[in-house]
Structure formats: structure tokens, C-alpha cells
C-alpha atoms as a PDB file:
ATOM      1  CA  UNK A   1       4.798   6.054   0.744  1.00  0.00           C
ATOM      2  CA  UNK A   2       4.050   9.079   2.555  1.00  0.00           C
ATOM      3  CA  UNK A   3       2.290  12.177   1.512  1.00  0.00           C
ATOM      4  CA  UNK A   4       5.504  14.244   2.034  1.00  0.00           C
ATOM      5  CA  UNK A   5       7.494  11.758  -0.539  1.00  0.00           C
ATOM      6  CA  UNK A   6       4.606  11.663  -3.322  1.00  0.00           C
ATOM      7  CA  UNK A   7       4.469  15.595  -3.136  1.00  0.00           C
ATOM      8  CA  UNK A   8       8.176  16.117  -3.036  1.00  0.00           C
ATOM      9  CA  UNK A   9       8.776  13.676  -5.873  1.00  0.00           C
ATOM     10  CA  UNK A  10       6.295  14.814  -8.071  1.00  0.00           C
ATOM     11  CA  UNK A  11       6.746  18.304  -7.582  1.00  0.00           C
ATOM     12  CA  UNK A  12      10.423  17.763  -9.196  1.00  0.00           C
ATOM     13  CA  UNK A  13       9.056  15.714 -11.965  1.00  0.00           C
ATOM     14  CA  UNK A  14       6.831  18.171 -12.904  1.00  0.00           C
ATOM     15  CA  UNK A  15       9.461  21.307 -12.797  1.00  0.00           C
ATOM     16  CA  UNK A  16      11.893  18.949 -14.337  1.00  0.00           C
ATOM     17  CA  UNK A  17       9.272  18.110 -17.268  1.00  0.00           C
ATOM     18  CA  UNK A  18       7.155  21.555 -17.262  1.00  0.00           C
ATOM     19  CA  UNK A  19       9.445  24.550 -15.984  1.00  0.00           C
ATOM     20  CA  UNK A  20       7.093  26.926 -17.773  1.00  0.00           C
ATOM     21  CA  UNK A  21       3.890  25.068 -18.057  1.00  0.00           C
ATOM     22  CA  UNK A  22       2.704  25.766 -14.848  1.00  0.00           C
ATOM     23  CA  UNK A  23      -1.060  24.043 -15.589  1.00  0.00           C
ATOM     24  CA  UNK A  24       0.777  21.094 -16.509  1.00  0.00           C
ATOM     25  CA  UNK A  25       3.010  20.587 -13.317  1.00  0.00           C
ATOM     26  CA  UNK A  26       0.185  21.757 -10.964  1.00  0.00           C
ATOM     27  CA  UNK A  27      -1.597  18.884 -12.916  1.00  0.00           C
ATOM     28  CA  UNK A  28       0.962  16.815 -12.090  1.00  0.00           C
ATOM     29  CA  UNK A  29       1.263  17.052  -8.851  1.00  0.00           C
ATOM     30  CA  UNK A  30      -1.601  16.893  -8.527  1.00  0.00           C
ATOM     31  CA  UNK A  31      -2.340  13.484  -9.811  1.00  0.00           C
ATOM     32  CA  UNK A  32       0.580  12.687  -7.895  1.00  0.00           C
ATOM     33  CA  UNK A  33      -0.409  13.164  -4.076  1.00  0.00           C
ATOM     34  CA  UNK A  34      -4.601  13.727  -4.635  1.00  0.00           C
ATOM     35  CA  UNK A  35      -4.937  10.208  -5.634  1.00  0.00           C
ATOM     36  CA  UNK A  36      -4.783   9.056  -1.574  1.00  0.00           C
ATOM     37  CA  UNK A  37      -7.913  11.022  -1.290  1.00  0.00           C
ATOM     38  CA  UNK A  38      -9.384   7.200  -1.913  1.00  0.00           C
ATOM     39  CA  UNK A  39      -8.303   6.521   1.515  1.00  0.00           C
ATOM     40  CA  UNK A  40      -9.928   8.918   2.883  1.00  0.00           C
ATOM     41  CA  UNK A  41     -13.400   8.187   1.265  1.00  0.00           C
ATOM     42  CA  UNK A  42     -12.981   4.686   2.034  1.00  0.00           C
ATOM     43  CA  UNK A  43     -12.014   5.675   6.028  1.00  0.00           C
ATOM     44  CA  UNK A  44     -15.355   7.194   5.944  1.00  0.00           C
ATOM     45  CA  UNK A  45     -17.651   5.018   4.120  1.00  0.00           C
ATOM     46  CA  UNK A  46     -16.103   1.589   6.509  1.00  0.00           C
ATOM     47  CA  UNK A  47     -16.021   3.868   9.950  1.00  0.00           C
ATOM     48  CA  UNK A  48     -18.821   6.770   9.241  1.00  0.00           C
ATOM     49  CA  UNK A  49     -15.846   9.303  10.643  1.00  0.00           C
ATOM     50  CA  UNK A  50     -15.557  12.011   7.670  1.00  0.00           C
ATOM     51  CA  UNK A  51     -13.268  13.875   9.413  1.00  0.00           C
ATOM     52  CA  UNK A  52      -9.652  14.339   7.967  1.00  0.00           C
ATOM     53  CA  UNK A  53      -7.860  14.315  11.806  1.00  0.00           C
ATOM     54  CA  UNK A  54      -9.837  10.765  12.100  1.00  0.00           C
ATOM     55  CA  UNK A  55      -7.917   9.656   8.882  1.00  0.00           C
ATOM     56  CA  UNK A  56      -4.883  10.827   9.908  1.00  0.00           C
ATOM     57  CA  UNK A  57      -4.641   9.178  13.336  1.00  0.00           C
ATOM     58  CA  UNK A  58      -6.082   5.849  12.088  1.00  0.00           C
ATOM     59  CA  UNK A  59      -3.023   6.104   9.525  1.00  0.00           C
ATOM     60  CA  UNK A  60      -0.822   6.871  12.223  1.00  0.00           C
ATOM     61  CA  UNK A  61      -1.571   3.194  13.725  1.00  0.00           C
ATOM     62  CA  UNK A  62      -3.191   0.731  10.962  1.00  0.00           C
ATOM     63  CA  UNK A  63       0.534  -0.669  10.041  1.00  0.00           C
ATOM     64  CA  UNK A  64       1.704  -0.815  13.592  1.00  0.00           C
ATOM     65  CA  UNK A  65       2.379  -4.229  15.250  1.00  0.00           C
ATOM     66  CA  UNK A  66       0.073  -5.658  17.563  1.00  0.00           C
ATOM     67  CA  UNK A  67       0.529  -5.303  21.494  1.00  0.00           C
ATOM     68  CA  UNK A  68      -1.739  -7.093  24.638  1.00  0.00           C
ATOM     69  CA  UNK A  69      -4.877  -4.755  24.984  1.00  0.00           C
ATOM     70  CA  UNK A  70      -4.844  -3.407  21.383  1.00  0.00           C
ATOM     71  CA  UNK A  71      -8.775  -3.857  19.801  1.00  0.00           C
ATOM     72  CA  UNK A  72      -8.734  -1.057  18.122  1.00  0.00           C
ATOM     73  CA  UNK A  73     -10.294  -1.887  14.524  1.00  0.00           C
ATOM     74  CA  UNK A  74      -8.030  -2.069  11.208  1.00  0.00           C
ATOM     75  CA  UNK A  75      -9.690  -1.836   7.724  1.00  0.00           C
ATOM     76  CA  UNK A  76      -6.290  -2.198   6.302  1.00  0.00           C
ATOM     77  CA  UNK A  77      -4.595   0.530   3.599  1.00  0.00           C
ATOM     78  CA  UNK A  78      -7.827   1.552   2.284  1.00  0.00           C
ATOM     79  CA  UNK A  79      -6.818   1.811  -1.283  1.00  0.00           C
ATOM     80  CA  UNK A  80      -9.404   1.465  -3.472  1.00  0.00           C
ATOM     81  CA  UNK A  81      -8.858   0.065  -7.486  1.00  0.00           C
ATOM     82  CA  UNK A  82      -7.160   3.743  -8.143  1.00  0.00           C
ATOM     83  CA  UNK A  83      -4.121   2.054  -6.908  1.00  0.00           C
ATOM     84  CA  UNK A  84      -4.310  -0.837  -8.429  1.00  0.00           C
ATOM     85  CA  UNK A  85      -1.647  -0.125 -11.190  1.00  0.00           C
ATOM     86  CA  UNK A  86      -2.824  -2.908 -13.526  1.00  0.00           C
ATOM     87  CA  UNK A  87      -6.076  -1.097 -13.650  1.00  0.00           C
ATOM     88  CA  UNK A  88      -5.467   2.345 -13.463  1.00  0.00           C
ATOM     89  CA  UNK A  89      -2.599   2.794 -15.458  1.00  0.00           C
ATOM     90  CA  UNK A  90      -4.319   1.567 -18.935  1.00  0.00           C
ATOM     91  CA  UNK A  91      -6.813   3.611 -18.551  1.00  0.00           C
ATOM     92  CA  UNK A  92      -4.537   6.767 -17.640  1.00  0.00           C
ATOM     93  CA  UNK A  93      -2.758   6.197 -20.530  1.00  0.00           C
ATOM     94  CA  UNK A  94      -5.218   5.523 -23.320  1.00  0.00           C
ATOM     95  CA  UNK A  95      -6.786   8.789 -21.823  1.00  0.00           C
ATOM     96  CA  UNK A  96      -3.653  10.557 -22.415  1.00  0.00           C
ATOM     97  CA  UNK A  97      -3.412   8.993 -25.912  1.00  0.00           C
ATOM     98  CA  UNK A  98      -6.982  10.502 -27.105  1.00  0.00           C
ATOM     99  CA  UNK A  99      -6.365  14.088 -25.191  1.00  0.00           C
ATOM    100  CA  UNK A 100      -2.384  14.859 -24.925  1.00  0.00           C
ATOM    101  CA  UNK A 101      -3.556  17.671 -22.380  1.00  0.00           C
ATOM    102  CA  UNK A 102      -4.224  14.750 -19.605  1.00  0.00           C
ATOM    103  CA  UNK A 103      -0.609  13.663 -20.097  1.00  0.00           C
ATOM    104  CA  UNK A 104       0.680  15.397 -16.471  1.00  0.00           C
ATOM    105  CA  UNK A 105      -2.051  13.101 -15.257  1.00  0.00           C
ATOM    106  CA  UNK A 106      -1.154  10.299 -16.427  1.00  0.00           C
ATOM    107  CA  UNK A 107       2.327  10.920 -15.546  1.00  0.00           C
ATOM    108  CA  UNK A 108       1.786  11.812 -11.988  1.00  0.00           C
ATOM    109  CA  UNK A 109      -0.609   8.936 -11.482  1.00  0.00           C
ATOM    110  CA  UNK A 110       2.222   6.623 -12.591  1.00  0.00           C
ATOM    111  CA  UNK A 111       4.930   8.576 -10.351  1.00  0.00           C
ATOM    112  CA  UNK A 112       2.390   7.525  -7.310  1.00  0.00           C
ATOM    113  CA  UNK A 113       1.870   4.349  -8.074  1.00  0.00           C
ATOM    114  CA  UNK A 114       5.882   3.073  -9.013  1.00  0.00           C
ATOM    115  CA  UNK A 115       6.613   4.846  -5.313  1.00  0.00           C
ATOM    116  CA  UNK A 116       3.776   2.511  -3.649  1.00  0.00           C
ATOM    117  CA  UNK A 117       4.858  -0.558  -5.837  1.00  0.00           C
ATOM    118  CA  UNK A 118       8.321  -0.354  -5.512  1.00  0.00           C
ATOM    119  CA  UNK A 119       8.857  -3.216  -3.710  1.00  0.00           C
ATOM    120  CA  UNK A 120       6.815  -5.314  -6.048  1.00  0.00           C
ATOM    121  CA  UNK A 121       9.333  -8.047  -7.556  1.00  0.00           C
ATOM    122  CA  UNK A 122      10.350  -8.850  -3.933  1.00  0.00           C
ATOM    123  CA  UNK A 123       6.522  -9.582  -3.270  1.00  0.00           C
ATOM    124  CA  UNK A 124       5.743 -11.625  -6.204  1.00  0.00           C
ATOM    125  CA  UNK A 125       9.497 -13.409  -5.562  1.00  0.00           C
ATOM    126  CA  UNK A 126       8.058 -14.534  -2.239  1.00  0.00           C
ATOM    127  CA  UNK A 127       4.485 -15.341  -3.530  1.00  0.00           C
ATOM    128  CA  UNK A 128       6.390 -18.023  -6.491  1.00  0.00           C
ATOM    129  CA  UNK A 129       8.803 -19.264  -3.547  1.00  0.00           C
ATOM    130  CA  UNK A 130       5.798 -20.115  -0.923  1.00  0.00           C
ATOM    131  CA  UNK A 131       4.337 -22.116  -4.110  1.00  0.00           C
ATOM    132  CA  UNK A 132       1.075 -21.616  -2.716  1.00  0.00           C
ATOM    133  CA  UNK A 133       2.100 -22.765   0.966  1.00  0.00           C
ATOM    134  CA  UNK A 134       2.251 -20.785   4.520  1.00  0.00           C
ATOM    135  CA  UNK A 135       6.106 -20.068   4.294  1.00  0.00           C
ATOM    136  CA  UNK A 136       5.729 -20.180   8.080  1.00  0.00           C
ATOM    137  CA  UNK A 137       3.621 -23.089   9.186  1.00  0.00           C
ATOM    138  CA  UNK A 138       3.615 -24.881   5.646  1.00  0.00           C
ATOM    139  CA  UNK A 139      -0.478 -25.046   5.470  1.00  0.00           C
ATOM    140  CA  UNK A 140      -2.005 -25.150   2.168  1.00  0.00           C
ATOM    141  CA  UNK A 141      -4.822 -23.650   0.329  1.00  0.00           C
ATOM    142  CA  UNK A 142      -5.040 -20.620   3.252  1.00  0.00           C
ATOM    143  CA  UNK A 143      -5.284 -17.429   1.685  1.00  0.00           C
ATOM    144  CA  UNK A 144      -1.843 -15.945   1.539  1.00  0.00           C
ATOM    145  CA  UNK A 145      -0.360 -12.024   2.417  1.00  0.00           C
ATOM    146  CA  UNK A 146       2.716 -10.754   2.051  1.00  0.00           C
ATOM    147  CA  UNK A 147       5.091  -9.718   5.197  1.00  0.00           C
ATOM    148  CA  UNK A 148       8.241  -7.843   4.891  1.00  0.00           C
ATOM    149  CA  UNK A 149       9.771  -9.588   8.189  1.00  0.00           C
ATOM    150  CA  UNK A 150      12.965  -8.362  10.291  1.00  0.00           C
ATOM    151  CA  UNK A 151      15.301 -11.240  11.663  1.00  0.00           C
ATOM    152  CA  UNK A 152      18.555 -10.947  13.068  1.00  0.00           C
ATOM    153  CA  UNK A 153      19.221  -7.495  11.104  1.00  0.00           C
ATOM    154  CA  UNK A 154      18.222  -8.623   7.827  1.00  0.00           C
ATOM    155  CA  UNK A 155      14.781  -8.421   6.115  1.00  0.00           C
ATOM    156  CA  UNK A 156      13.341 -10.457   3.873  1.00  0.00           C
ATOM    157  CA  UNK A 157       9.521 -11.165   2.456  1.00  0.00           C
ATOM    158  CA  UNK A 158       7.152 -14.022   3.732  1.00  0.00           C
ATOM    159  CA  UNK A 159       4.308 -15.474   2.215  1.00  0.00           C
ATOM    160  CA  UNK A 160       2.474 -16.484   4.980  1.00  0.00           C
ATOM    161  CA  UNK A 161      -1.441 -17.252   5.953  1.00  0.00           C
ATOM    162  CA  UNK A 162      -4.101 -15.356   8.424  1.00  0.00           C
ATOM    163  CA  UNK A 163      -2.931 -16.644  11.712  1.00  0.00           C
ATOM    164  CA  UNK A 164       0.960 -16.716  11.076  1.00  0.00           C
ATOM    165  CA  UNK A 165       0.514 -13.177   9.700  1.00  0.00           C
ATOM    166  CA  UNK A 166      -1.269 -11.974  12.469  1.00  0.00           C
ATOM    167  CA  UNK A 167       1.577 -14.046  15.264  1.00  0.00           C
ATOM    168  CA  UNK A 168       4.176 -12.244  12.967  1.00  0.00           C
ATOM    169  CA  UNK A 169       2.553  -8.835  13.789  1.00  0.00           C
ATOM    170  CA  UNK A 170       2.504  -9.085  17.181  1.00  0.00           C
ATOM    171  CA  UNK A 171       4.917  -7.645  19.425  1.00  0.00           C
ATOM    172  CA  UNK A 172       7.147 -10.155  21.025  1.00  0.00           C
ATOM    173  CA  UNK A 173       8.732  -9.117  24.338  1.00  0.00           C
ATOM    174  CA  UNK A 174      11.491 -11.723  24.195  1.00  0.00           C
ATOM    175  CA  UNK A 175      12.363 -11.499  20.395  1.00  0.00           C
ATOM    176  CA  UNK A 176      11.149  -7.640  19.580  1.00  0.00           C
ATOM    177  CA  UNK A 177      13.426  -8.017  16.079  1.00  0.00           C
ATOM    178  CA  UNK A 178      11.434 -11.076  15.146  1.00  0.00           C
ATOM    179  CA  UNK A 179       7.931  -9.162  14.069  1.00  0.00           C
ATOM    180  CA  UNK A 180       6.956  -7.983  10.446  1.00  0.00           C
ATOM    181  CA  UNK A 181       5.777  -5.576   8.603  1.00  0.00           C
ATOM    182  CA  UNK A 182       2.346  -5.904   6.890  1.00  0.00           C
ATOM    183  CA  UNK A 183       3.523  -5.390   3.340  1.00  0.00           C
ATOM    184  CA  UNK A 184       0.143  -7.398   2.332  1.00  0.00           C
ATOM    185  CA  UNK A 185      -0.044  -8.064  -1.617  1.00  0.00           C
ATOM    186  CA  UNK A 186      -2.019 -10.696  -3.375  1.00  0.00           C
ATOM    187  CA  UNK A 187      -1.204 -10.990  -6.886  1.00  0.00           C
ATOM    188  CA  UNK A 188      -4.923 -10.586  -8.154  1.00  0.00           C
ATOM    189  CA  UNK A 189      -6.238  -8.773  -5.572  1.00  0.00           C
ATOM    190  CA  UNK A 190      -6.384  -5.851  -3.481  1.00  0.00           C
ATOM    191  CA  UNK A 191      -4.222  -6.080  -0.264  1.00  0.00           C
ATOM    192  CA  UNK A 192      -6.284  -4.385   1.728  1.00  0.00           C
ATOM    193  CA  UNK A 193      -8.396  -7.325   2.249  1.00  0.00           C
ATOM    194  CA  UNK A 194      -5.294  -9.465   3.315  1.00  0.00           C
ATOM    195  CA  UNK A 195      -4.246  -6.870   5.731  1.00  0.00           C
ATOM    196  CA  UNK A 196      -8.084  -6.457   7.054  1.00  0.00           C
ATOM    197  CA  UNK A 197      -8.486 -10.321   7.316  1.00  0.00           C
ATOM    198  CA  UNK A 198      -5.510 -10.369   9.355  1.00  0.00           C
ATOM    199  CA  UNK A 199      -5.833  -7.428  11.652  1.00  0.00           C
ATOM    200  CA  UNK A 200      -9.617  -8.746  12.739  1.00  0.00           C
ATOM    201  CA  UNK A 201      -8.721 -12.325  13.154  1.00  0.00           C
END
């Protein structure tokens, strides 16, 4: 999800919640959009570039589909275990449970993370159909991403390993509907590494 979205949707969750609590929906909202700041720190730390316009423009192209010539390096979505929901959220909550006042936190965190995760069942649906196997090429025992992949007008989500995720994300000049998406989920894992593995193959 964008920046735009997360600030625009929690913004109305917190006046909907806290129309006169205005610490509460600045707290809010801010959980809700401050929590990419990972991304940021993790830009930096991978490329040594602290500087936000870096960040921005490296967003601007990470989820982009290959084309001949492109080298430019991807470190994938550079979230760190903040948006790992079966982490975070817990420990947001139990938080909230022992001081009520950290409840707009809690709230917003969990507002930010349902908008990146909303696509979730479809992911997992395609990680239990692959059983384990590249949905494209059939191998077994590859590490596996998920790819949200366009075809003939419809999309639908693949389970498929490095180097049929990285053919799927480049550009095709005779079939330009048949590429992907990097959607890039592993069920126990981060998917930045999936998409990272994949981009630097």
C-alpha cells in the first residue's frame, strides 16, 4: 500500500474513533503511516544512501518488471519484522492491554498491517495448491515466492521458484500481459528475502 492510502485510511479511523481526542488520533495515525520508516532505515543500512529522495526513487522501481539492460540492484520491500503481523501485532496488543493509553497504537499498527496483508488468503491458497512444487516448472524442494501473475485479463497467484519468478518478471515483448507481479510471501518468513533472491539471480 502506498503512503497516501495508509494516511488517508487511518486518518478516518482515528476521527471516526477519536473526534475529540486529538492525542489519540494523531497517535493513530501515526502508528498508521510512521511504521514504513523501517524501509527507510533498512534502504540505508543495505545501500549506505540515507537520503529520503534515494528511498523514494528506489521505491519508485524495486516492484517493476525486468527489461534488457536493467542491473540496477533490488533489496526487495525492505520491511523489517515491524511488518510482520504475527510478530508485531501480539506485542501491540498486550502493550495496549497493560497501558490503555497505547491503544491508538495498537490500532493504527493493525490498520497498516490488514492494508499490506490484504491479499493474504490468496497467497497462502497458492502456497497449499503448489504443495511445495514450482507451480511453473514443477521442481521441488526450490525455495518458493509468491507472484500475483496477469494472463489473458485475469490474475491469479503462483507459487513459483527463483528462476521462474525472475522469467515471470521480465518483460516479454511478444506476450507483455504474460509477466507478474512480485507479490513475494513465504509463510514463515519475511518476503523480502524471496523478492531479493529473485531480483539478484
Amino acid at each position: 500500500m502506498r503512503l497516501r492510502t495508509h494516511l488517508l485510511t487511518s486518518s478516518a479511523l482515528g476521527l471516526a474513533l477519536y473526534p475529540r481526542r486529538l492525542e489519540c488520533l494523531a497517535a493513530l495515525v501515526a502508528a498508521g503511516t510512521l511504521i514504513d520508516l523501517d524501509h527507510l532505515v533498512l534502504y540505508g543500512l543495505r545501500t549506505g544512501d540515507w537520503s529520503v529522495v534515494g528511498a523514494l526513487r528506489y521505491h519508485r522501481y524495486r516492484g517493476r518488471r525486468y527489461t534488457a539492460g536493467d542491473t540496477r540492484p533490488r533489496y526487495g520491500s525492505l520491511r523489517s519484522w515491524l511488518h510482520n503481523p504475527w510478530l508485531a501485532l501480539p506485542l501491540a496488543w498486550v502493550w495496549a492491554s497493560v497501558r490503555p493509553e497505547a491503544r491508538p497504537l495498537a490500532l493504527g499498527l493493525s490498520l497498516h498491517l490488514a492494508l499490506d496483508h490484504v491479499d493474504l488468503p490468496w497467497r497462502v491458497q497458492a502456497r497449499l495448491r503448489a504443495g511445495g512444487a514450482c507451480q511453473a516448472c514443477g521442481r521441488r524442494g526450490a525455495r518458493l515466492a509468491v507472484y500475483r501473475c496477469a494472463h489473458a485479463g485475469t490474475k491469479r497467484y503462483l507459487a513459483l521458484c527463483r528462476a521462474c519468478g525472475r522469467r515471470a518478471m521480465t518483460v516479454s515483448k511478444r506476450h507483455p500481459a504474460q509477466t507478474a507481479n512480485p507479490v513475494v510471501h513465504y509463510l514463515h518468513e519475511q518476503g523480502t528475502t524471496a523478492h531479493r533472491e529473485v531480483a539478484n539471480e
